[in-house]
N, C-alpha and C. Protein backbone atom coordinates (compact mmCIF):
# COMPACT_ATOMS: atom_id res chain seq x y z
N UNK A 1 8.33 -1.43 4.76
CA UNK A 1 9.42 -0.57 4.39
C UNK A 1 9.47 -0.54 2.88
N UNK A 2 9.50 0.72 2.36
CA UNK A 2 9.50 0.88 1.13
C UNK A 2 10.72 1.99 0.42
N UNK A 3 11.30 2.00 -0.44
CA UNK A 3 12.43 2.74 -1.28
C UNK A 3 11.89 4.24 -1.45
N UNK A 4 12.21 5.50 -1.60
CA UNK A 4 12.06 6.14 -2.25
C UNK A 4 11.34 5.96 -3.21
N UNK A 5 11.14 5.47 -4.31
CA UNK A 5 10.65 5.75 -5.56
C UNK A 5 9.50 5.04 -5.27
N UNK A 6 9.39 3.96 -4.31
CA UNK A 6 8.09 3.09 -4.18
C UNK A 6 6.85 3.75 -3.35
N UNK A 7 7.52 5.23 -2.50
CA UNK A 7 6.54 6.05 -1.97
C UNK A 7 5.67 6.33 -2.69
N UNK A 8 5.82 7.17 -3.86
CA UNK A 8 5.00 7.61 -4.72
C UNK A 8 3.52 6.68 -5.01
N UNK A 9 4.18 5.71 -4.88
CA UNK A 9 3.02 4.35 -5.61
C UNK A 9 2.16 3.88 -4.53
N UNK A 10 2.09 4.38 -3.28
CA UNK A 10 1.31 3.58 -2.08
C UNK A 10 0.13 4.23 -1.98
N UNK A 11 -0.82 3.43 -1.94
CA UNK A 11 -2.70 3.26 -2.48
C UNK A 11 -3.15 4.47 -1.49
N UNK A 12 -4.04 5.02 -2.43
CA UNK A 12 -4.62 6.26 -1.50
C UNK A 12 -5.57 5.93 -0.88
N UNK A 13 -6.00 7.19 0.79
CA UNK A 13 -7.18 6.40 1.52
C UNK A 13 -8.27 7.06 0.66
N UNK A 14 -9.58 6.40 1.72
CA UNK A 14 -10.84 6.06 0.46
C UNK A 14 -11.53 7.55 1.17
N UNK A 15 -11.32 8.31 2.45
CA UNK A 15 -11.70 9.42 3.22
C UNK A 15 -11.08 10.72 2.42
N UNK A 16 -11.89 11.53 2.48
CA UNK A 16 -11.61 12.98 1.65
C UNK A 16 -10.83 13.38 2.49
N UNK A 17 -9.24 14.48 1.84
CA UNK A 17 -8.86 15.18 2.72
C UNK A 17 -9.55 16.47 3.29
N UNK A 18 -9.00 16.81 4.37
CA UNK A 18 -9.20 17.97 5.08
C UNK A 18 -9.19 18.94 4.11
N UNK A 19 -7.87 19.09 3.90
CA UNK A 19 -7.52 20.40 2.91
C UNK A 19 -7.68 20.54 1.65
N UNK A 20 -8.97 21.83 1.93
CA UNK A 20 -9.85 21.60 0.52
C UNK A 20 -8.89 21.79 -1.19
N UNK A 21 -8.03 22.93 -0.80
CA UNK A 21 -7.09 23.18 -1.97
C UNK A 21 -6.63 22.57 -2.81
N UNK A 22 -5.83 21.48 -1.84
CA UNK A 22 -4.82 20.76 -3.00
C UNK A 22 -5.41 19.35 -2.83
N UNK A 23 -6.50 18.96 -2.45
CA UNK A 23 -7.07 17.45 -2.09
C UNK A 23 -7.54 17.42 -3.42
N UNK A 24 -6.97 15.89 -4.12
CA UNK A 24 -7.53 15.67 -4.88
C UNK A 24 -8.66 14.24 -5.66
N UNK A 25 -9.27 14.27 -3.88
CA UNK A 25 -10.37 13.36 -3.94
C UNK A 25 -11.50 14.09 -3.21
N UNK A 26 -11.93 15.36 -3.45
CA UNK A 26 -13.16 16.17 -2.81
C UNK A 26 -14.02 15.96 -3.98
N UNK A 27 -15.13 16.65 -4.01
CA UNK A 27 -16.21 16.39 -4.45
C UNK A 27 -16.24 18.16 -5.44
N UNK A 28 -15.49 19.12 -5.48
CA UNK A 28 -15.36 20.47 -6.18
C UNK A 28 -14.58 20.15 -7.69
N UNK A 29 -13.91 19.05 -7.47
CA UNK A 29 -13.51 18.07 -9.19
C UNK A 29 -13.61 17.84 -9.52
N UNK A 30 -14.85 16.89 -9.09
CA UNK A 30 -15.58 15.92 -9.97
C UNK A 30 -14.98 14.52 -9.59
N UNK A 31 -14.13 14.82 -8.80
CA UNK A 31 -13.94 13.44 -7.69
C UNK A 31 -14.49 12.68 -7.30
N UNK A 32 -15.73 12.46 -6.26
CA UNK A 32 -16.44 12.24 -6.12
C UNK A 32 -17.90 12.73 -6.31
N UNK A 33 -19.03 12.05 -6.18
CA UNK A 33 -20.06 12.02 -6.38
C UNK A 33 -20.63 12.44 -4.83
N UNK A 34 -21.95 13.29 -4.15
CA UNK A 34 -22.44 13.59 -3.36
C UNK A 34 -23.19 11.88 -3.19
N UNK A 35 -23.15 11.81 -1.65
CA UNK A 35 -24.11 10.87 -1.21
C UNK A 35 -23.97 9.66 -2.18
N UNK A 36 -23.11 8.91 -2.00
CA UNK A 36 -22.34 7.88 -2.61
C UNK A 36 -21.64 6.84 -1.96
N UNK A 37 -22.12 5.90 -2.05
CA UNK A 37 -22.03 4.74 -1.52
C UNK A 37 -21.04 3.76 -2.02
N UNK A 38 -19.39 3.40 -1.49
CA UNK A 38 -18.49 3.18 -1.92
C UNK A 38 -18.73 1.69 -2.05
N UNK A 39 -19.69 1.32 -1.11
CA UNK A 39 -19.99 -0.63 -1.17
C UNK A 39 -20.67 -1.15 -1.94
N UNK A 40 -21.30 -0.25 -2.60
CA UNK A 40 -22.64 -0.26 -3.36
C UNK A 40 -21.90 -0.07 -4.77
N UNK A 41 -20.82 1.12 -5.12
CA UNK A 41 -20.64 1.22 -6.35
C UNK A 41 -19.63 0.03 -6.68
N UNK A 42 -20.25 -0.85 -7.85
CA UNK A 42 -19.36 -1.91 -8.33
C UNK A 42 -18.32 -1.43 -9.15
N UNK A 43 -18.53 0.17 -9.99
CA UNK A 43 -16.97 0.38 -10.72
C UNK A 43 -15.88 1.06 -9.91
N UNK A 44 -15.90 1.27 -8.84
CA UNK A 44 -15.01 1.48 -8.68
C UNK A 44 -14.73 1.04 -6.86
N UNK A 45 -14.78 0.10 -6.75
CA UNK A 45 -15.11 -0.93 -5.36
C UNK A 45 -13.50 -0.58 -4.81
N UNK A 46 -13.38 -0.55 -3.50
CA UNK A 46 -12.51 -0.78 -2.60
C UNK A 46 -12.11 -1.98 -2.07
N UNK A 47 -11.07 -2.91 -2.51
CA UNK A 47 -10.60 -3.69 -2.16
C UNK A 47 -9.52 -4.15 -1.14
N UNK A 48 -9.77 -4.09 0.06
CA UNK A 48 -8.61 -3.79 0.88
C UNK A 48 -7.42 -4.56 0.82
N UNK A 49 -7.55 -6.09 0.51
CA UNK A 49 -6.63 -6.84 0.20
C UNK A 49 -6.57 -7.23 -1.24
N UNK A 50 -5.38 -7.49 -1.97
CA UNK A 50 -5.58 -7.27 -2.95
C UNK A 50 -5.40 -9.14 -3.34
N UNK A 51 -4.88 -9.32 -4.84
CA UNK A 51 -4.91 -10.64 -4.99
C UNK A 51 -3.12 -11.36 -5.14
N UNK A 52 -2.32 -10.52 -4.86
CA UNK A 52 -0.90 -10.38 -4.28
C UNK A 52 -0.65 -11.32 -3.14
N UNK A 53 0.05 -11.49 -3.58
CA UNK A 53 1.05 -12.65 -2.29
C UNK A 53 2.16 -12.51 -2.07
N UNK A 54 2.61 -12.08 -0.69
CA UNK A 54 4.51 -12.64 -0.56
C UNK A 54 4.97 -13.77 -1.19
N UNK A 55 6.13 -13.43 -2.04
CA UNK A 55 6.91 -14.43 -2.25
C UNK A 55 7.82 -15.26 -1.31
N UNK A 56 7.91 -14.96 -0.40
CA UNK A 56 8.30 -15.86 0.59
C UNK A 56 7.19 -17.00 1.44
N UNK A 57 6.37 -16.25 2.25
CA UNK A 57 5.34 -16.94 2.90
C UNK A 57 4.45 -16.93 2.51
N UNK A 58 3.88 -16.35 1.11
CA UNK A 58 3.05 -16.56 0.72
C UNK A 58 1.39 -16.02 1.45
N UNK A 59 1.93 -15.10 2.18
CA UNK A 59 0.74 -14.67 2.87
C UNK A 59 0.30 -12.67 1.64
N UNK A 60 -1.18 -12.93 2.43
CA UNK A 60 -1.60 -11.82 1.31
C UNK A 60 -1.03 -10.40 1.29
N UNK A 61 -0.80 -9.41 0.51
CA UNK A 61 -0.28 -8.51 1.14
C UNK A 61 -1.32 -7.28 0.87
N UNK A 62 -1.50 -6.14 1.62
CA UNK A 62 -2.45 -5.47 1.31
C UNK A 62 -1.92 -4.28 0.51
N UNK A 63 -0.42 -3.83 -0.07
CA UNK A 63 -0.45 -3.14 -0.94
C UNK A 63 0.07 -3.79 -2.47
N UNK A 64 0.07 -2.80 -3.25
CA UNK A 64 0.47 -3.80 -4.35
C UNK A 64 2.14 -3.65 -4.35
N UNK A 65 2.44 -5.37 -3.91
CA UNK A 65 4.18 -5.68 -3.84
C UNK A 65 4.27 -6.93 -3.95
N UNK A 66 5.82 -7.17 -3.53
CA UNK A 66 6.08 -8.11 -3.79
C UNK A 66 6.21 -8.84 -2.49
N UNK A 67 6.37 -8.05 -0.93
CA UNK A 67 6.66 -8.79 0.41
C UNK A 67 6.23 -8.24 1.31
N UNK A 68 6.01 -9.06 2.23
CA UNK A 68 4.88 -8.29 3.08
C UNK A 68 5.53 -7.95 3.86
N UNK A 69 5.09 -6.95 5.15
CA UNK A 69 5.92 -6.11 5.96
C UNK A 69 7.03 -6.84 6.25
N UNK A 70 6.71 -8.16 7.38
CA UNK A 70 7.54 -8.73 8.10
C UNK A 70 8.48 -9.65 7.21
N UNK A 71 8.46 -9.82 6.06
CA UNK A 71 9.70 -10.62 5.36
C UNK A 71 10.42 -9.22 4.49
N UNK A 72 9.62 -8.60 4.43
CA UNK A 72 10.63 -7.14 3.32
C UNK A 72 12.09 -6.41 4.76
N UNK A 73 11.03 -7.01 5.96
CA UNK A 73 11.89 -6.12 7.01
C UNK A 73 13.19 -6.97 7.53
N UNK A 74 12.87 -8.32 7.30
CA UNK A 74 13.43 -9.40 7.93
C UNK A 74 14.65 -9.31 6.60
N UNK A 75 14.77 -9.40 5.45
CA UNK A 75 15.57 -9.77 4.49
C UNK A 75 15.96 -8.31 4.30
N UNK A 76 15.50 -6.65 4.22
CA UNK A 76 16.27 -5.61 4.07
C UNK A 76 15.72 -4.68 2.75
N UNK A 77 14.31 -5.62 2.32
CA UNK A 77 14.19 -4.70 0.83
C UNK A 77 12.96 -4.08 0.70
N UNK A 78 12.72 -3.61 -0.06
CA UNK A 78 11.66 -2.63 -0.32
C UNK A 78 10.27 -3.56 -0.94
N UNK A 79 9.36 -3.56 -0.14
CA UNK A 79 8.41 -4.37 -0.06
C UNK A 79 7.69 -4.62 -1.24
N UNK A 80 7.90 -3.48 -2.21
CA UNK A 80 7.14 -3.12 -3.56
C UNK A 80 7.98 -4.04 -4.75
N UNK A 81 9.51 -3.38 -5.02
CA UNK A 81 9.76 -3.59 -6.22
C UNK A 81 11.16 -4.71 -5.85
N UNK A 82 11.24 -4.73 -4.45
CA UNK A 82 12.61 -5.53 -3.85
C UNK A 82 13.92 -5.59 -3.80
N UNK A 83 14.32 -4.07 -3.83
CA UNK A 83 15.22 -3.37 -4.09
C UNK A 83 16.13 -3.44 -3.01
N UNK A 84 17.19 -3.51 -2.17
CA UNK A 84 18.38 -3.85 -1.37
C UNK A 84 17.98 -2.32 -0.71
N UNK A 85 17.17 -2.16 0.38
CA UNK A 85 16.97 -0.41 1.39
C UNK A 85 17.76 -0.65 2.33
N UNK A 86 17.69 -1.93 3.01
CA UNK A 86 18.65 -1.74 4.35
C UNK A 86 19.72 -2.99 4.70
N UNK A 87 20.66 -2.85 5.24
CA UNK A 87 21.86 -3.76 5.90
C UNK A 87 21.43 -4.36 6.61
N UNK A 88 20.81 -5.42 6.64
CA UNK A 88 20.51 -6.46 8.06
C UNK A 88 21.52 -7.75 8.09
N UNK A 89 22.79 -7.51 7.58
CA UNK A 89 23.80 -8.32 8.41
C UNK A 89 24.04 -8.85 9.84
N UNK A 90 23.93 -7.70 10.62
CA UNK A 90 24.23 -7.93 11.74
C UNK A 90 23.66 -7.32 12.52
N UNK A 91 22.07 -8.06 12.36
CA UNK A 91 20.76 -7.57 12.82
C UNK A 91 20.75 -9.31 13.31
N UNK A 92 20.24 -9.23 14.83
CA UNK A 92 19.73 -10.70 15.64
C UNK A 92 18.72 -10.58 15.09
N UNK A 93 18.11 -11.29 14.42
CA UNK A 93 16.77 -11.60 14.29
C UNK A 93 16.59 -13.23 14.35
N UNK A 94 15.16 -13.56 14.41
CA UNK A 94 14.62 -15.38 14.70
C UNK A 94 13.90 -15.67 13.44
N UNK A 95 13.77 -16.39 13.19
CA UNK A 95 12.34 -16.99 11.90
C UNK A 95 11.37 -17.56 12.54
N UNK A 96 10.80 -16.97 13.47
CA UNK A 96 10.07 -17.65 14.04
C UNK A 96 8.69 -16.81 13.57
């Protein structure tokens, strides 16, 4: 769960869009390179997990934030910048 303003910031996929127009990872931009090998190129490598950690559990998170799904959802904030998104007062939840 993420805020408004933290939409903007969430990592783009590594697959070209469909729609040639307004896509702006096709290959008519200079976007990409024809016949290009994303594992192979070292400058600009795909890292799926990054080197980020929840501050709570300390587990990895795969976008760049501060909490990972299940503690941003559990405590109410925006996973990125940790901003107060939702009321979980009087939400049952477990810590388990």
């Amino acid at each position: 769960m993420v805020c408004d303003k933290c939409e903007k910031k969430l990592a783009k996929v590594i697959v070209p869009d469909k729609w040639k127009d307004g896509a702006h990872n096709t290959t008519e931009g200079g976007g990409r390179k024809i016949n290009e090998n994303k594992l192979l190129s070292k400058k600009n490598r795909w890292k799926p997990y990054g080197q980020t950690k929840c501050i709570i559990c300390k587990q990895q998170v795969h976008q760049d934030g501060k909490y990972c799904h299940t503690c941003a959802y559990s405590k109410g904030v925006c996973a990125m910048c940790g901003k107060q998104v939702l009321d979980t007062e009087f939400y049952k939840q477990s810590n388990v």
